[in-house]
N, C-alpha and C. Protein backbone atom coordinates (compact mmCIF):
# COMPACT_ATOMS: atom_id res chain seq x y z
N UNK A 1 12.23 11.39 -7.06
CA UNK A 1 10.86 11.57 -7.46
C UNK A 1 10.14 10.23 -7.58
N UNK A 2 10.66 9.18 -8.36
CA UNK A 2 10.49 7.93 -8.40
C UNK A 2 9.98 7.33 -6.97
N UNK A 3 10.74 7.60 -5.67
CA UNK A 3 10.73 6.99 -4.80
C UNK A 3 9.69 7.15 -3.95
N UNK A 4 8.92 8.75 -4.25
CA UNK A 4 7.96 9.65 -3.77
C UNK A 4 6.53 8.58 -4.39
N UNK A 5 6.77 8.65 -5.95
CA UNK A 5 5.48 7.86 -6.09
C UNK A 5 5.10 6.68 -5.90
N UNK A 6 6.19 5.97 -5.25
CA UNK A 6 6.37 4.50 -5.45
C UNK A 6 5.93 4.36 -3.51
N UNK A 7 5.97 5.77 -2.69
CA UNK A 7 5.87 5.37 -1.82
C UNK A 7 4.64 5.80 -1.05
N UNK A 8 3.89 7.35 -2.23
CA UNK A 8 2.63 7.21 -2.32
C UNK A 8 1.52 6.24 -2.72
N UNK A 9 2.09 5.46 -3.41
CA UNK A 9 1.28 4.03 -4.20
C UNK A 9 1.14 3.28 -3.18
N UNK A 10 2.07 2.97 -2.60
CA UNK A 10 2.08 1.55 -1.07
C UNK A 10 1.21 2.75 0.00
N UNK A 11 1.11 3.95 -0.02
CA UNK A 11 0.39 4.14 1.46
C UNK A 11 -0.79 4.19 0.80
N UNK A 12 -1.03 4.83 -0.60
CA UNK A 12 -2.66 4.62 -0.82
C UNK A 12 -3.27 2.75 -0.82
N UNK A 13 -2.24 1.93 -1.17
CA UNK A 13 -3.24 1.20 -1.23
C UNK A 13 -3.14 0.11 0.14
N UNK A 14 -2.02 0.57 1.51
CA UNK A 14 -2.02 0.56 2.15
C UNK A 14 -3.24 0.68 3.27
N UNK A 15 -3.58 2.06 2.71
CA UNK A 15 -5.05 2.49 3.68
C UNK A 15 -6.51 1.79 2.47
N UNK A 16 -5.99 1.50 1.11
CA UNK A 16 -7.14 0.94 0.72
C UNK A 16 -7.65 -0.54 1.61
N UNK A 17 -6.42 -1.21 1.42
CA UNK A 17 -6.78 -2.55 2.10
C UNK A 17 -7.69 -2.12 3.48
N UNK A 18 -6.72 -1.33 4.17
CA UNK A 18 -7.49 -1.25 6.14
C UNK A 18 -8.73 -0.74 5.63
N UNK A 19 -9.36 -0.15 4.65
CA UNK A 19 -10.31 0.56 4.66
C UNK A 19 -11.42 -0.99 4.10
N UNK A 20 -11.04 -1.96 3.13
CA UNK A 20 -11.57 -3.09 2.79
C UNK A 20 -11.42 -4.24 3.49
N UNK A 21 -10.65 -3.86 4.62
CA UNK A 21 -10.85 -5.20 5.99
C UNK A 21 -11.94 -4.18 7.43
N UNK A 22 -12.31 -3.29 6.64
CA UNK A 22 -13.09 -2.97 7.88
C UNK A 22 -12.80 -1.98 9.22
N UNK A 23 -11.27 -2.09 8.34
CA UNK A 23 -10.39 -0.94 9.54
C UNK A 23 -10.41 -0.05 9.19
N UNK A 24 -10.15 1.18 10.22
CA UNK A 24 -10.61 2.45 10.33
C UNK A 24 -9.39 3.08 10.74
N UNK A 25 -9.07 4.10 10.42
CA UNK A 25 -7.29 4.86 10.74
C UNK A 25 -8.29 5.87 11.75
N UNK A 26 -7.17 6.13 13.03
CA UNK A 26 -7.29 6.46 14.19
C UNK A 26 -7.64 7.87 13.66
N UNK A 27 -8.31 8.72 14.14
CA UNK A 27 -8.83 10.25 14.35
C UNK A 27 -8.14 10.66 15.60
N UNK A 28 -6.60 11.67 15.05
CA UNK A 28 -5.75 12.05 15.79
C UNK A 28 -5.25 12.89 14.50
N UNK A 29 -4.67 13.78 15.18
CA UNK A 29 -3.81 14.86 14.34
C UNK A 29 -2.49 14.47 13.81
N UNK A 30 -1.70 14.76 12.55
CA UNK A 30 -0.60 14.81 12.00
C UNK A 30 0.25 15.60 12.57
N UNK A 31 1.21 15.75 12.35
CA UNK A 31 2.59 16.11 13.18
C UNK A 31 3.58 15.49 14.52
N UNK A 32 3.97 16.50 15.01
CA UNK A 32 4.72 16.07 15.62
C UNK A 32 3.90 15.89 17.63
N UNK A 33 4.12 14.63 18.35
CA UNK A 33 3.67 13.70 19.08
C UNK A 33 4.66 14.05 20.03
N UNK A 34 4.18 14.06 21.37
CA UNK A 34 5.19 14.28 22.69
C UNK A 34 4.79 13.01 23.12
N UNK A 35 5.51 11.49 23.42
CA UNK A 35 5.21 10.43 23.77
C UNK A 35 5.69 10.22 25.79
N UNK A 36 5.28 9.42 26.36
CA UNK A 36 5.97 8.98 27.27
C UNK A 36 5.59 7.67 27.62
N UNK A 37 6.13 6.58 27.76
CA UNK A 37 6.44 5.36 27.75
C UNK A 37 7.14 4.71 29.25
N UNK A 38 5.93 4.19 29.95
CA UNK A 38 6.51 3.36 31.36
C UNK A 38 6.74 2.06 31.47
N UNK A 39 7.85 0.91 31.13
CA UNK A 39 8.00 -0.46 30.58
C UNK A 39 7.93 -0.99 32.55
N UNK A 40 7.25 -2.32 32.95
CA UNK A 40 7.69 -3.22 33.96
C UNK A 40 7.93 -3.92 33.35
N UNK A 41 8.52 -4.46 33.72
CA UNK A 41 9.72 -6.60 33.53
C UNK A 41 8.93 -6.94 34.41
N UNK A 42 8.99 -8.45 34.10
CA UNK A 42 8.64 -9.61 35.19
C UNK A 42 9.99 -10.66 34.24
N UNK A 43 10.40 -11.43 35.70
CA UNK A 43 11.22 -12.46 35.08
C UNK A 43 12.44 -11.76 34.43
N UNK A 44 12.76 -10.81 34.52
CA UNK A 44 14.31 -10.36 34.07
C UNK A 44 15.44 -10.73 34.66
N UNK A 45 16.39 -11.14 33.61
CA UNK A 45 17.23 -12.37 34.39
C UNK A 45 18.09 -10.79 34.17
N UNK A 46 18.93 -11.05 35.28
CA UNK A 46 20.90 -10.14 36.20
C UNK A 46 21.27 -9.95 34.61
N UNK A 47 21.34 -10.24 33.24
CA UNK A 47 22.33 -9.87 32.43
C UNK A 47 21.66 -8.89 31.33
N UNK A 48 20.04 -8.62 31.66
CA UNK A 48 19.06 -8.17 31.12
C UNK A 48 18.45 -6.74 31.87
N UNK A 49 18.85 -7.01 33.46
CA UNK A 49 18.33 -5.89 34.19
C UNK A 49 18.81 -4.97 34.11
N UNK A 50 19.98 -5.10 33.64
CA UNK A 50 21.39 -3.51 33.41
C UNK A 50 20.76 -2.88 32.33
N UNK A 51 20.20 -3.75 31.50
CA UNK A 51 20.49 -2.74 29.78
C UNK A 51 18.79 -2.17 30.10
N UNK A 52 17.89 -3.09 30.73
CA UNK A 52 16.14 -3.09 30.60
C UNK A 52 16.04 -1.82 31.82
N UNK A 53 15.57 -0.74 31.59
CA UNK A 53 15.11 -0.03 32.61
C UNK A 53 13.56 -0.44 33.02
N UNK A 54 13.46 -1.25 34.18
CA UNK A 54 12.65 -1.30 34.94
C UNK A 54 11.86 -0.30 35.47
N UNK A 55 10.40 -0.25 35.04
CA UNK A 55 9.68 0.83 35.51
C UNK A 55 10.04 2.74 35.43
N UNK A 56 11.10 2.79 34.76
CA UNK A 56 10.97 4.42 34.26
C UNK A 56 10.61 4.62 33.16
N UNK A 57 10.46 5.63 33.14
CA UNK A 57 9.51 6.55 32.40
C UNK A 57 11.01 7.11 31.17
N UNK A 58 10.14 7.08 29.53
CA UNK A 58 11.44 7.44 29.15
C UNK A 58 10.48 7.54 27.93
N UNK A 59 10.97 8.95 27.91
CA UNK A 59 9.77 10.60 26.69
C UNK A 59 10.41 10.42 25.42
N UNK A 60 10.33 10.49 24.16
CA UNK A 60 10.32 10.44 23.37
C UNK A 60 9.41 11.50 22.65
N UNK A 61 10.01 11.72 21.07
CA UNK A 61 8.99 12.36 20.35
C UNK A 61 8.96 11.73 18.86
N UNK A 62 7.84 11.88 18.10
CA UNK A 62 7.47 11.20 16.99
C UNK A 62 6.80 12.02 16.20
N UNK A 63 7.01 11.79 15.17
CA UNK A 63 6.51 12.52 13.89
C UNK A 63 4.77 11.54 13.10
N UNK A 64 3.82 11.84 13.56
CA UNK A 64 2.91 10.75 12.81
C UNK A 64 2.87 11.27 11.83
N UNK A 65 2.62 10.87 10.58
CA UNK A 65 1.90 11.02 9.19
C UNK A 65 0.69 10.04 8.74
N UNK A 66 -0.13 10.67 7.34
CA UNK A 66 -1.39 9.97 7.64
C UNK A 66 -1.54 8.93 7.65
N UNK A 67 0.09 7.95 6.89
CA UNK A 67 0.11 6.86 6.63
C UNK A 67 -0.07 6.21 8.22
N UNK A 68 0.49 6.47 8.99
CA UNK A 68 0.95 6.16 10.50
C UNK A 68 -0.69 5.78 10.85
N UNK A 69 -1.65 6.45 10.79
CA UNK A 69 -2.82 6.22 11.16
C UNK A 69 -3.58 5.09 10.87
N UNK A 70 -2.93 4.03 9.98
CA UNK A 70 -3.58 3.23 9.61
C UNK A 70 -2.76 2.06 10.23
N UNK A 71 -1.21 2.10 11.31
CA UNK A 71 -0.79 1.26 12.12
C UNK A 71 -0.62 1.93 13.35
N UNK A 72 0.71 1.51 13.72
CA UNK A 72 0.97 1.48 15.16
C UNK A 72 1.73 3.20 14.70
N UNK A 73 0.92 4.25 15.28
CA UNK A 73 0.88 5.91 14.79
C UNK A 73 2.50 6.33 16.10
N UNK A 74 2.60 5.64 16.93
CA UNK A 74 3.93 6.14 18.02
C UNK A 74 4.62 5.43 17.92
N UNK A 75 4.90 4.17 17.06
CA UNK A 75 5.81 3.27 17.13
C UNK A 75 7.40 4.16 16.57
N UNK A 76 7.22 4.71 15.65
CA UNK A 76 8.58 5.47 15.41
C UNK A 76 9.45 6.37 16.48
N UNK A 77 10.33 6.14 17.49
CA UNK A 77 11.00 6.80 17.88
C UNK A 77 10.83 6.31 19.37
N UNK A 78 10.09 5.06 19.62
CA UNK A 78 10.30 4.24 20.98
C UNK A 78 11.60 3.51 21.22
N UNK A 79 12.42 3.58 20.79
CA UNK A 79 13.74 2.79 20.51
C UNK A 79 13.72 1.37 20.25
N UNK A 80 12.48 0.69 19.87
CA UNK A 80 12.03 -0.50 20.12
C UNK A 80 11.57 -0.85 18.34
N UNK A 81 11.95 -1.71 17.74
CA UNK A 81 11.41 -1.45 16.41
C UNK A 81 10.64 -2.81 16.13
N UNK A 82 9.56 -3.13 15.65
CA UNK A 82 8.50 -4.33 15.24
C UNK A 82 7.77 -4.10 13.89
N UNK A 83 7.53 -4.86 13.75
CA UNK A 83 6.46 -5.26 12.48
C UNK A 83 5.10 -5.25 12.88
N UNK A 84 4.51 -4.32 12.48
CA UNK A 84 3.20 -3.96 13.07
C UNK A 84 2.13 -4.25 12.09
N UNK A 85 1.27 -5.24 12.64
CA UNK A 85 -0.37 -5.84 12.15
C UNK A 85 -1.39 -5.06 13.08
N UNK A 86 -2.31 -4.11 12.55
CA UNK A 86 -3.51 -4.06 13.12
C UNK A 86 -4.37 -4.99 12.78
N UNK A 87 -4.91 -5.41 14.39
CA UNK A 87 -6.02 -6.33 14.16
C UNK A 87 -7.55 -5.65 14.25
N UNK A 88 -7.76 -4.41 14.79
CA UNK A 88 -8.65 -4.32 15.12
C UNK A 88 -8.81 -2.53 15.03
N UNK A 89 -9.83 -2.14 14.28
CA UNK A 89 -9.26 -0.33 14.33
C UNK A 89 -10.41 0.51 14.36
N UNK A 90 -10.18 1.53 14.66
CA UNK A 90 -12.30 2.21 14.83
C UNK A 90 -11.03 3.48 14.77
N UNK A 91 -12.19 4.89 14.74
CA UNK A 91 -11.28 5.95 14.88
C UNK A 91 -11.12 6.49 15.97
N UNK A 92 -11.61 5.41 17.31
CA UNK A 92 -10.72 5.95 18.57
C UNK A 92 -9.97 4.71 19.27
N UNK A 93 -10.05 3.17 18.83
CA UNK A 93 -9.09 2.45 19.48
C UNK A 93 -8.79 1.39 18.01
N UNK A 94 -7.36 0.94 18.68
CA UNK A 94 -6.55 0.59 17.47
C UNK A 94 -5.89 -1.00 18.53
N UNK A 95 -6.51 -2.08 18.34
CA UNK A 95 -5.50 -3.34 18.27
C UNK A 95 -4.47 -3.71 17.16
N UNK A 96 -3.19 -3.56 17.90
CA UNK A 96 -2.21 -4.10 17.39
C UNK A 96 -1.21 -4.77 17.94
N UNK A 97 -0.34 -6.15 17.11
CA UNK A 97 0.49 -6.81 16.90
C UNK A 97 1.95 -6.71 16.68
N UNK A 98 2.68 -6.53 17.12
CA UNK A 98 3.87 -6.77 16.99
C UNK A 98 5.09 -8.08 16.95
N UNK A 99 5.96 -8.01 15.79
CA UNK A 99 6.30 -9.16 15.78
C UNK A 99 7.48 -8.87 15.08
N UNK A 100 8.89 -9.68 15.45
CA UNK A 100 9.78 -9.46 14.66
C UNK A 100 10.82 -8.32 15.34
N UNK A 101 10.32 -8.23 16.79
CA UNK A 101 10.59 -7.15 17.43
C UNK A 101 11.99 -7.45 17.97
N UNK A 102 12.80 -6.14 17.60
CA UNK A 102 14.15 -6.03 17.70
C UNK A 102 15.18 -6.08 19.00
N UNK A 103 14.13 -5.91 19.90
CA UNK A 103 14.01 -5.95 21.66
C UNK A 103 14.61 -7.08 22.23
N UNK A 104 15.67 -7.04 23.03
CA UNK A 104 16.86 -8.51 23.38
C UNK A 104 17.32 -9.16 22.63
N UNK A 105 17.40 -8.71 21.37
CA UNK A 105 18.13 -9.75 20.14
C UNK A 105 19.19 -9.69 20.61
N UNK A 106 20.01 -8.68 21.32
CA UNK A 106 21.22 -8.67 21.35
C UNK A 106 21.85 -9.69 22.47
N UNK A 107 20.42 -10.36 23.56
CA UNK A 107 21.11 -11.44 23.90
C UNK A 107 20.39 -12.67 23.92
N UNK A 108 20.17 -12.54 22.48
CA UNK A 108 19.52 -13.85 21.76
C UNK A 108 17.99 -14.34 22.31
N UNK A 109 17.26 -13.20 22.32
CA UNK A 109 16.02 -13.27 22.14
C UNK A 109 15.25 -13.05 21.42
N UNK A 110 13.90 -13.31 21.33
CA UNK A 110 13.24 -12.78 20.73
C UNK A 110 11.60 -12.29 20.89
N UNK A 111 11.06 -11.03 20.43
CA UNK A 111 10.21 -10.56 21.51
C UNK A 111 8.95 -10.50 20.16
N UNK A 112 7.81 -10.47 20.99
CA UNK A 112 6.20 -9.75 19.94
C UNK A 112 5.15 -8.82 21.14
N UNK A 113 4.78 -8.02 20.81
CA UNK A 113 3.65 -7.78 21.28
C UNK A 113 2.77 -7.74 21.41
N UNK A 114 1.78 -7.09 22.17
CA UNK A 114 -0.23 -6.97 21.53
C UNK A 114 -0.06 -5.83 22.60
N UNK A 115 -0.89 -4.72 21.30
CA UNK A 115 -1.07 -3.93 22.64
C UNK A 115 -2.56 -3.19 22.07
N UNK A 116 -3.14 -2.07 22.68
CA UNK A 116 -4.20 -1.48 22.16
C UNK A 116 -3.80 0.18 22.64
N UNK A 117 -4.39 0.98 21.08
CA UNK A 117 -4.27 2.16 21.70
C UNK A 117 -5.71 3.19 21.22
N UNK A 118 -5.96 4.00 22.78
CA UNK A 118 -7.20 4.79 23.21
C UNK A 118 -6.85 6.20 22.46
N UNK A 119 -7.93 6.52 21.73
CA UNK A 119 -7.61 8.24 21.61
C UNK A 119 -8.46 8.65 22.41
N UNK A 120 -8.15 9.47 23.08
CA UNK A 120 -9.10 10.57 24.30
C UNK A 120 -10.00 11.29 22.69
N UNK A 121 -9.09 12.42 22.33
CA UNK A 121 -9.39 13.44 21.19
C UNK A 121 -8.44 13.90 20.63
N UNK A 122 -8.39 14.37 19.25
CA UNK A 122 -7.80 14.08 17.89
C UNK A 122 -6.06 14.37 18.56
N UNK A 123 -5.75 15.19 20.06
CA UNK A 123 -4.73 16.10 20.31
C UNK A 123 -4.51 14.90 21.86
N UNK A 124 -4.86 13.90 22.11
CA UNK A 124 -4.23 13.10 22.97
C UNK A 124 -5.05 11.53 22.56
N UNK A 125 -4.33 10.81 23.59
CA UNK A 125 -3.92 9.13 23.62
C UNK A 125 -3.10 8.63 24.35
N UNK A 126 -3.95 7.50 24.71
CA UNK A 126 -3.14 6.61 25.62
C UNK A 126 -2.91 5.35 24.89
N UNK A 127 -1.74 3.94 25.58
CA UNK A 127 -1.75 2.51 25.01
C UNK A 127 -1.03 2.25 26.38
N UNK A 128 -1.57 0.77 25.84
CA UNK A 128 -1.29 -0.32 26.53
C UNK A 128 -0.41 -1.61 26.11
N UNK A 129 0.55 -2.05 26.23
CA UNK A 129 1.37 -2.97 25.29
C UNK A 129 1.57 -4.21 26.35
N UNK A 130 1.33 -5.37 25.82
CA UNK A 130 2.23 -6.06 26.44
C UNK A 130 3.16 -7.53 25.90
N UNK A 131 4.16 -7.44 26.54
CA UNK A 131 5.38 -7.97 25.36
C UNK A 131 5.89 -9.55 26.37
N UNK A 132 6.23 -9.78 25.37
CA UNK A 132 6.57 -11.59 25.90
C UNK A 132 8.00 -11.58 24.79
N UNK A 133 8.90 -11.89 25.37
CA UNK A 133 10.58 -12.20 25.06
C UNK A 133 10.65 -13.78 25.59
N UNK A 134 11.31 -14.16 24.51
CA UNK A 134 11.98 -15.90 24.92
C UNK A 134 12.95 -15.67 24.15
N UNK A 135 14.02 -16.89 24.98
CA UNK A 135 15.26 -17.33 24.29
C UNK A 135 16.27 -17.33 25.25
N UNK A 136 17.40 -18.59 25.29
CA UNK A 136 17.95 -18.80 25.82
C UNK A 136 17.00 -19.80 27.07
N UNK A 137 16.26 -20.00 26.95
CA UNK A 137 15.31 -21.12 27.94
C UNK A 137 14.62 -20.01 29.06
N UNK A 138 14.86 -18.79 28.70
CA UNK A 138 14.10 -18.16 29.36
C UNK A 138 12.81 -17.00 28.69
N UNK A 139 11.59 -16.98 29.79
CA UNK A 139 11.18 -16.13 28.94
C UNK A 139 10.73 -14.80 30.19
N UNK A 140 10.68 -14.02 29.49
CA UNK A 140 10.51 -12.40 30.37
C UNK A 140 9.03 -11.49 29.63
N UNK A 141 8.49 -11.31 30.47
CA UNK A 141 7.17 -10.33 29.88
C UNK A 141 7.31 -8.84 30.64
N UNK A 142 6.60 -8.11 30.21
CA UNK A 142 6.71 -6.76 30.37
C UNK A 142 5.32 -6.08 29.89
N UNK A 143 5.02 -4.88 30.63
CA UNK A 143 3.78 -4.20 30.22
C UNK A 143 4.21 -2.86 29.88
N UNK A 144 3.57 -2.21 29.10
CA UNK A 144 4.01 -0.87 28.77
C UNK A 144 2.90 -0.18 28.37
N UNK A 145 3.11 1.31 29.23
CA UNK A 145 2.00 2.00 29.87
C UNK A 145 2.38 3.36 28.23
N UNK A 146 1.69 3.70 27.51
CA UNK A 146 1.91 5.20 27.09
C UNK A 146 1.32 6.14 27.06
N UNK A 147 1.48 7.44 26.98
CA UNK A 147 0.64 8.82 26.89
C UNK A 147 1.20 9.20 25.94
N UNK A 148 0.32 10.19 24.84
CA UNK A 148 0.61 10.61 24.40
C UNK A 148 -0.30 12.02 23.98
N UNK A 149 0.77 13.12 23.45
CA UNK A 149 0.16 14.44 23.34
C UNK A 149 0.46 15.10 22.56
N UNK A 150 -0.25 15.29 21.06
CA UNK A 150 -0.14 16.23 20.10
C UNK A 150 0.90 18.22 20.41
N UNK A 151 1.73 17.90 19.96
CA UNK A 151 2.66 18.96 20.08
C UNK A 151 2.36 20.19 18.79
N UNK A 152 2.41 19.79 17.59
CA UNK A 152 2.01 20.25 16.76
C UNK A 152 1.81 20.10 15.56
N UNK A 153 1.88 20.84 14.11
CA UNK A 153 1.26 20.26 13.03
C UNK A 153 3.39 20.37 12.47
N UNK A 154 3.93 20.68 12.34
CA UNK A 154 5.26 20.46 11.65
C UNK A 154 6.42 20.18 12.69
N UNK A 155 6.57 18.77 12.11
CA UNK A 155 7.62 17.69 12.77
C UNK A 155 9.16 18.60 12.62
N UNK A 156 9.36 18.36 13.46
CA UNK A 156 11.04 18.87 13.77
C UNK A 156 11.77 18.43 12.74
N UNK A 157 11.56 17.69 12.14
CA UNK A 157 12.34 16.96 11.28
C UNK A 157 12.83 17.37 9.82
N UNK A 158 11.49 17.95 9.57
CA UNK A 158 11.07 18.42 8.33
C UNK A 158 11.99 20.20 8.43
């Protein structure tokens, strides 16, 4: 119970701040999100190309909640995990930051993003990401294409 209010407290004053920097949480529906996600590489070195799927397409699904609306609302369940800053938010496009991103750590890199995401209407959306990895004296960028499409109001999860 404790953990409930302690974690209603951080999203209210979560959306207080975005609401006192001027930002605006995206106008899109709660629940559960049918995602699909198209990554290109540039610069992917032979020990990176095995694990990095180059240019496919790879679906996912996500649960948004209202808190989600005030960051990166599809980031949960891309297999990709970051620290997400909105820089920029209206209730149909959302600039954001990524940083801290968990993406090639495993062969000693390290990655951030910027990407922006479009709502068509409250039941679809598109983004645009694009990511820069260094380490090891090399660095690799990548763009990432998404769609996304309101499935319904209760997450599988729940």
């Amino acid at each position: 119970m404790i953990k409930r209010i302690v974690a209603l407290i951080l999203a209210g004053t979560a959306i207080a701040v975005a609401v006192a920097a001027g930002l605006h949480p995206l106008n899109v529906k709660t629940g559960l999100w049918q995602m699909s996600e198209t990554t290109t590489w540039t610069g992917l070195p032979p020990q990176l190309s095995a694990q990095m799927a180059n240019a496919r397409t790879h679906s996912y699904q996500t649960c948004v909640k209202t808190k989600d609306l005030s960051t990166n609302p599809w980031a949960e369940g891309s297999r990709e995990t970051c620290k997400w800053t909105v820089l920029t938010s209206t209730d149909t496009d959302m600039e954001v930051r990524g940083t801290s991103c968990d993406m090639g750590s495993e062969f000693g890199m390290t990655a951030e993003v910027h990407g922006r995401i479009h709502v068509l209407d409250p039941q679809d959306g598109t983004g645009s990401f694009d990511i820069t990895m260094t380490g090891n004296g090399q660095t690799v960028t990548g763009h990432a294409a998404y769609t996304g499409k309101w499935v319904g109001s209760v997450c599988s999860a729940e």
